[in-house]
Protein backbone atom coordinates (compact mmCIF):
# COMPACT_ATOMS: atom_id res chain seq x y z
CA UNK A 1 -3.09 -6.87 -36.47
CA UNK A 2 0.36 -5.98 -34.78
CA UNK A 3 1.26 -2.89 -34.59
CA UNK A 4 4.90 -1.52 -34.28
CA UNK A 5 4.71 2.33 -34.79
CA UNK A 6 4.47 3.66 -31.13
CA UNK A 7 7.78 4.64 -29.67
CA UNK A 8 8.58 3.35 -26.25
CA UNK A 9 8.05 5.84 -23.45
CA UNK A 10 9.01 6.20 -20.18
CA UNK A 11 9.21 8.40 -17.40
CA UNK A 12 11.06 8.47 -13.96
CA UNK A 13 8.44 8.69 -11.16
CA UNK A 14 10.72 9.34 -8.03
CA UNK A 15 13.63 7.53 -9.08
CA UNK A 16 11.65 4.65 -10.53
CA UNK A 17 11.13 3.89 -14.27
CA UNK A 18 7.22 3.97 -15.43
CA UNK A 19 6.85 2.34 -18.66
CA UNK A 20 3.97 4.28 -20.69
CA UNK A 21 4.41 1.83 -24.17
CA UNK A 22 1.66 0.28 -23.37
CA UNK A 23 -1.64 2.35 -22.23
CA UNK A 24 -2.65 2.68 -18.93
CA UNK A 25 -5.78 4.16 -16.99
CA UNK A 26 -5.47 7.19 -14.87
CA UNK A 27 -8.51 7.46 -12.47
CA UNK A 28 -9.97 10.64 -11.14
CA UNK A 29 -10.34 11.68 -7.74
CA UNK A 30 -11.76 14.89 -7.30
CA UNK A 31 -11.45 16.95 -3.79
CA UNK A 32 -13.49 19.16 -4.95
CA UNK A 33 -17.22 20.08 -3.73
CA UNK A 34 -17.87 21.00 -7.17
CA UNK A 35 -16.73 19.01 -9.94
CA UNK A 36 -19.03 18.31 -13.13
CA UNK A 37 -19.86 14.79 -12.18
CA UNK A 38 -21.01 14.74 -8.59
CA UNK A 39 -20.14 10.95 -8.35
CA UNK A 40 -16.39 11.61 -9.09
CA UNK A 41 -16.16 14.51 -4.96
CA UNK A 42 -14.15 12.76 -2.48
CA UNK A 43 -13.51 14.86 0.33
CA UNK A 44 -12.38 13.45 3.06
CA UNK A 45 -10.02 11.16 4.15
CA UNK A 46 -12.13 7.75 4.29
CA UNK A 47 -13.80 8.56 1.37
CA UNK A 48 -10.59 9.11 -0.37
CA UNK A 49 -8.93 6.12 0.36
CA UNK A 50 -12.02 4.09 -0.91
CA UNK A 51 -11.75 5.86 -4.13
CA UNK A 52 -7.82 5.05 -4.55
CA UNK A 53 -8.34 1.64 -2.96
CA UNK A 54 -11.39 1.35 -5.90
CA UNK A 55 -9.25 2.54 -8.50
CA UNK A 56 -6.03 0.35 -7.68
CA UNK A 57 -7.99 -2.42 -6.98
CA UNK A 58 -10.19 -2.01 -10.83
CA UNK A 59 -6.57 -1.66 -12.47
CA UNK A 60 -5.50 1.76 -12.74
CA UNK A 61 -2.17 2.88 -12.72
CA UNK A 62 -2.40 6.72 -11.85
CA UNK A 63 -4.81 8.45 -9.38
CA UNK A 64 -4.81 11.93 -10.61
CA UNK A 65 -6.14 14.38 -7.58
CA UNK A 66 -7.34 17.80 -8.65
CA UNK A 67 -8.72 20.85 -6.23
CA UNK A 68 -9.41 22.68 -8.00
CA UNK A 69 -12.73 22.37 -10.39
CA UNK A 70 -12.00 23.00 -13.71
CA UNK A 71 -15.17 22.73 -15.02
CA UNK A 72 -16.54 25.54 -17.66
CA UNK A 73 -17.86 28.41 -14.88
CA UNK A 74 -16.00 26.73 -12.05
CA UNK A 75 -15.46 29.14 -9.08
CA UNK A 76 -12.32 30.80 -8.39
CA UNK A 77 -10.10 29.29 -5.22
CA UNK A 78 -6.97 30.27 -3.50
CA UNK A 79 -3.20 28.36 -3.77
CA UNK A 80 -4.10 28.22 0.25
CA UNK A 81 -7.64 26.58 -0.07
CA UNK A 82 -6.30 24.43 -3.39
CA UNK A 83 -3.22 22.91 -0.97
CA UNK A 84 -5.68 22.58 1.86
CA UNK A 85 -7.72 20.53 0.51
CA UNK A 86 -5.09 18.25 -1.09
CA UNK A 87 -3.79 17.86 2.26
CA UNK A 88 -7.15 15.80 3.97
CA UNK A 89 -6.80 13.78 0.81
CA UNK A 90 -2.72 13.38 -0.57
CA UNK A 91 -0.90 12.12 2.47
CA UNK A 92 -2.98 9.68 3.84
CA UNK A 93 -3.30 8.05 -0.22
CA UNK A 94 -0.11 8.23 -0.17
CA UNK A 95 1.00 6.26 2.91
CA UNK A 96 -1.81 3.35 2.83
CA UNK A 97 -0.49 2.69 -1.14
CA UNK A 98 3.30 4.13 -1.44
CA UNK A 99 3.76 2.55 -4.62
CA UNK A 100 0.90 3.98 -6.87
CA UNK A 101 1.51 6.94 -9.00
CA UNK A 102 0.01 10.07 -7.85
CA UNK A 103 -0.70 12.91 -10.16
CA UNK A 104 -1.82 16.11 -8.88
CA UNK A 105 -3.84 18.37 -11.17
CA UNK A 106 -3.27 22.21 -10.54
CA UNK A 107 -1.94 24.89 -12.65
CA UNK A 108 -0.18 26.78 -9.57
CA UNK A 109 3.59 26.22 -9.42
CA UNK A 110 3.70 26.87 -5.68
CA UNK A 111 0.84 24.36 -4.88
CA UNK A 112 2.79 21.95 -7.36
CA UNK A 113 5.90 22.69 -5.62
CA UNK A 114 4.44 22.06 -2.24
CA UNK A 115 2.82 18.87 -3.60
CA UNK A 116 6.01 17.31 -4.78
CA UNK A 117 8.03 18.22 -1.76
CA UNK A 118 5.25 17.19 1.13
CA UNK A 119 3.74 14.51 -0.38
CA UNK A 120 6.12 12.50 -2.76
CA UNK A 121 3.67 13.47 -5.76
CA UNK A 122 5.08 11.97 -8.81
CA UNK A 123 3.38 13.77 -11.78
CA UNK A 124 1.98 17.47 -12.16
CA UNK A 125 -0.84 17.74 -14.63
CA UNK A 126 -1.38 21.27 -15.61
CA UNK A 127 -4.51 22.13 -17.67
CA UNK A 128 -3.59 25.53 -18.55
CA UNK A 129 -0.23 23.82 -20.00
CA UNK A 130 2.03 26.55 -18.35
CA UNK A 131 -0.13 29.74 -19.45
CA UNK A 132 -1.82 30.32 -16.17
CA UNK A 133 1.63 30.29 -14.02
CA UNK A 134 4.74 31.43 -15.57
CA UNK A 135 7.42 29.99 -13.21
CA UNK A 136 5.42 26.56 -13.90
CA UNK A 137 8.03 25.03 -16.19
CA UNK A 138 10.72 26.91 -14.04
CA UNK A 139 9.33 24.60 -11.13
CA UNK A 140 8.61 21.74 -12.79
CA UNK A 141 12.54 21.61 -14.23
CA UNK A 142 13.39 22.41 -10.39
CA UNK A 143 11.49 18.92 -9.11
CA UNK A 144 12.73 16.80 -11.43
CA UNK A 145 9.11 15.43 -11.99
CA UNK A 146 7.14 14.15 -15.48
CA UNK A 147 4.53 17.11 -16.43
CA UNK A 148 1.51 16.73 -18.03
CA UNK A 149 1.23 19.58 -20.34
CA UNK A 150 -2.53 19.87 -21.76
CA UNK A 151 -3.52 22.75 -24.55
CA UNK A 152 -6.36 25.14 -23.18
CA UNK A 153 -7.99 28.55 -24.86
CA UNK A 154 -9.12 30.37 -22.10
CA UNK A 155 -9.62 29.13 -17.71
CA UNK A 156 -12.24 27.45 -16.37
CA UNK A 157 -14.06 30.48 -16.11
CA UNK A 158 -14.39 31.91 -19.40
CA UNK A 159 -12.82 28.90 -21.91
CA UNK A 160 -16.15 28.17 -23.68
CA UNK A 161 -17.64 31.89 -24.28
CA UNK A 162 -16.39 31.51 -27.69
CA UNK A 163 -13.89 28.72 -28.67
CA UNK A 164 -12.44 29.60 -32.30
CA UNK A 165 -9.38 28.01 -34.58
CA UNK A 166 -8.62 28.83 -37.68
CA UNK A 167 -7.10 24.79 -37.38
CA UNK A 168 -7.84 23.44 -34.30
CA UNK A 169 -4.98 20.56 -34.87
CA UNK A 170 -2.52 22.88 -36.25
CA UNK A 171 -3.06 25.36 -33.49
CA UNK A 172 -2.50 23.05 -30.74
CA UNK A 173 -0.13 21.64 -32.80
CA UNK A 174 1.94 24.78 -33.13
CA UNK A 175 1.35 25.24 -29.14
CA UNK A 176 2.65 22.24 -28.20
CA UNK A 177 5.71 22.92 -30.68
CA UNK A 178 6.76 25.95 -28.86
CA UNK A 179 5.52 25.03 -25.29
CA UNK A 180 7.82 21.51 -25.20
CA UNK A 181 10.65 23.91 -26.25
CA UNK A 182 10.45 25.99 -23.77
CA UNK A 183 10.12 22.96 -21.62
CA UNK A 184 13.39 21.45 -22.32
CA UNK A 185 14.82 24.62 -21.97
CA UNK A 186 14.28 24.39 -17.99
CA UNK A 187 15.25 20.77 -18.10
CA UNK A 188 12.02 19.20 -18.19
CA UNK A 189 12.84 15.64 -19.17
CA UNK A 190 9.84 13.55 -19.30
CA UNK A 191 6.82 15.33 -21.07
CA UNK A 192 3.27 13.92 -21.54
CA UNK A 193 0.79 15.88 -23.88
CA UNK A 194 -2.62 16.18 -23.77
CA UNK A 195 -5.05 17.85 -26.47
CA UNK A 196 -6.90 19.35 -24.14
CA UNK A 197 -10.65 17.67 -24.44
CA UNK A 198 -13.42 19.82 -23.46
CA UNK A 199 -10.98 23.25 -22.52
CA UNK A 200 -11.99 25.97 -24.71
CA UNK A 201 -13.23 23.83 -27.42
CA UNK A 202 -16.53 23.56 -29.16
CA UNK A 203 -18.12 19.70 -29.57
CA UNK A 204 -17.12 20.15 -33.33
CA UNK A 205 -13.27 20.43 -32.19
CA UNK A 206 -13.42 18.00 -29.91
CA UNK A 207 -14.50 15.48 -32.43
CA UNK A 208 -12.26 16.86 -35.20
CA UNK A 209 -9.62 16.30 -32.67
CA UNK A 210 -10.14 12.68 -31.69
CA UNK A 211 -10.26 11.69 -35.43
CA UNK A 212 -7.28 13.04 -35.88
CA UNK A 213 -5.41 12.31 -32.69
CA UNK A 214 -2.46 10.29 -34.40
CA UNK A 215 -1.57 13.67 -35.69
CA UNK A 216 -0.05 14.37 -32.39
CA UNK A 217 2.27 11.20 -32.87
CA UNK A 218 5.00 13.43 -34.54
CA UNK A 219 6.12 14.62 -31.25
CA UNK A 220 7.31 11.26 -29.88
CA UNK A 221 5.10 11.64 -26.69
CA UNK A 222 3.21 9.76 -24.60
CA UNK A 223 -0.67 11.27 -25.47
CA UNK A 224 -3.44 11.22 -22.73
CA UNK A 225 -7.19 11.71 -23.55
CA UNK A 226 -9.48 12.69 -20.89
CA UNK A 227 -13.16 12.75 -22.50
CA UNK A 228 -14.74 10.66 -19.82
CA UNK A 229 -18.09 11.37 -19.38
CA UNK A 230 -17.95 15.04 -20.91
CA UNK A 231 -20.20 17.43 -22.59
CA UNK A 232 -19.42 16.04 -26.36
CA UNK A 233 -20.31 12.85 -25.26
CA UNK A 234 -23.63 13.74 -22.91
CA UNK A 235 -24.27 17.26 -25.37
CA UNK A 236 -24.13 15.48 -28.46
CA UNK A 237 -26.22 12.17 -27.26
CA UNK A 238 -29.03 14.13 -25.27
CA UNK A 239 -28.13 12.84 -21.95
CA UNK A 240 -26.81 13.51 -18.13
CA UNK A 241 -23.48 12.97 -17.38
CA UNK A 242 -24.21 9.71 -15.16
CA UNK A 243 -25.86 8.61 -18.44
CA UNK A 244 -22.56 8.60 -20.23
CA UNK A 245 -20.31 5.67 -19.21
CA UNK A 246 -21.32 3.88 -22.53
CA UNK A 247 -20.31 6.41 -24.84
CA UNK A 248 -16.89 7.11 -22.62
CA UNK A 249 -16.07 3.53 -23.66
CA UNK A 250 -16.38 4.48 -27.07
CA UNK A 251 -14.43 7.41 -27.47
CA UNK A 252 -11.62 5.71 -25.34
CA UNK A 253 -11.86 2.97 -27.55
CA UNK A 254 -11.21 5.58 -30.46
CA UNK A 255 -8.52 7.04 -28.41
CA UNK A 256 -7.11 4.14 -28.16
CA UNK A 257 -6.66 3.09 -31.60
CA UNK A 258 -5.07 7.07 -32.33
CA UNK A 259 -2.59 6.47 -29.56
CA UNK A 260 -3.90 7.77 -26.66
CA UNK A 261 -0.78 6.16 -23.81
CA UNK A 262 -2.93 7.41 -20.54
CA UNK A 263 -6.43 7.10 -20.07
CA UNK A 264 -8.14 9.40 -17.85
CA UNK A 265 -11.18 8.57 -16.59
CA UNK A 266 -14.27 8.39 -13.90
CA UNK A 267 -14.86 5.24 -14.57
CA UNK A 268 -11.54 2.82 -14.43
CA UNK A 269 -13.13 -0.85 -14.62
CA UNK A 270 -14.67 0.05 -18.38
CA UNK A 271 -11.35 1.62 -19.04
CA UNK A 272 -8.81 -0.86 -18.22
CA UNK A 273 -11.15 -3.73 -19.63
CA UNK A 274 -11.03 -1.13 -22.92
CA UNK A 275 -7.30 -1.19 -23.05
CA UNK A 276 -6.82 -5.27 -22.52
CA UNK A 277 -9.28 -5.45 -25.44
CA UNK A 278 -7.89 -3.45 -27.81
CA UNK A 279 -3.93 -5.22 -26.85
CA UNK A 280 -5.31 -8.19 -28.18
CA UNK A 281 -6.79 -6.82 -31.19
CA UNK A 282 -3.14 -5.95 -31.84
CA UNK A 283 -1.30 -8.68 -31.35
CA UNK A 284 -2.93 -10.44 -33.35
């Protein structure tokens, strides 16, 4: 079963070209003391080099560092304690593997700024897709860097009081629509979307979402799906979140077969294994 209707993508990552046609994994490494999935904290130094070393070694392509939780309820922090605490992790990844892709997930233009400049970051992955931070696409234009822009209703600390769409596809949809505008407007050249799993969504949405994630395909974009091990996977099935690697597998599968280019995940091995699976089922 070949398939030939995916547009070739790729994105400049410090002056070298990253070829997204194919899908890759992007594993998580949280410095954090309070992520969702207590298996997924790394925060110090050694601890974060065995998590990048893991993730290299079990095939993934991006190591996407966050410091900030963004889990539904997730306490406040400040830019100064966010950029602290990618500092005992960033540099040091940085200089034992100089040729991985590093993603940093924050939604502050000045820690993204600081990021880029200090620590060769290559990607900025923003959940609040530019609403949280005005002078975020400002910056972003400014550093010359590939920006993940993800749809959220609501932060961290209220998004899932009361999700509601009229359309949940045509929504995001119609924010992506203006929000990629407004990107190229500040020069933004290489733009990665992301439906925003999970962020101010009920289970229902999330599902009606991944059935329909092909939808997003309009906008010539590389797609990344982060469901891995989240509540519409452990909510739905009745389970913990370290009960949930099975049911990741599936939904990236699904992912997978609407288009999903980047993978982002806790658990890379199941992932990458995922993606050489379904390649075959395509070519033949």
């Amino acid at each position: 079963m070949k398939t030939d209707i995916n547009p070739t993508h790729t994105i400049n990552c410090r002056g070298k070209l990253f070829d997204l046609s194919s899908p890759v994994v992007m594993g998580i490494l949280n410095a954090t003391p309070d992520s969702f999935y207590a298996q997924s904290r790394y925060n110090t130094k050694n601890e974060a080099l065995r998590r990048a070393d893991e993730i290299i070694s079990q095939g993934g392509k991006i190591i996407d560092i966050g410091a900030y939780s963004s889990r539904p309820g997730a306490a406040d922090v400040t830019p100064d304690e966010e950029f602290n605490r990618l500092a005992q992790t960033v540099p040091y990844i940085r200089k034992k593997f100089p040729e991985v892709i590093i993603s940093i997930d924050t939604f502050r233009a000045s820690v993204a700024a600081k990021a880029v400049n200090d620590f060769e970051v290559d990607i900025i992955n923003d959940i609040s897709g530019g609403q949280a931070d005005t002078t975020m696409y400002e910056t972003i234009g400014k550093l010359h860097v590939p920006y993940i822009m993800m749809h959220t209703q609501g932060m961290p600390q209220t998004m899932q009081q009361n999700p509601h769409y009229e359309d949940v596809i045509k929504e995001i949809s119609d924010f992506f629509i203006h929000n990629i505008s407004q990107l190229r407007s500040h020069g933004v050249a290489d733009i990665i979307i992301d439906p925003g799993f999970g962020f101010g969504k009920t289970i229902e949405h999330n599902y009606q979402l991944l059935s329909k994630l092909d939808s997003f395909s309009i906008f010539e974009l590389p797609i990344l799906v982060g469901v891995s091990r989240k509540s519409m996977i452990y909510n739905a099935l009745q389970i913990k979140p370290q009960d949930a690697k099975n049911g990741t597998t599936v939904l990236n599968t699904v992912a997978l077969i609407g288009g999903a280019k980047i993978l982002r995940v806790h658990d890379v091995r199941q992932a990458t294994e995922t993606v050489e699976l379904i390649r075959r089922v395509h070519q033949e």
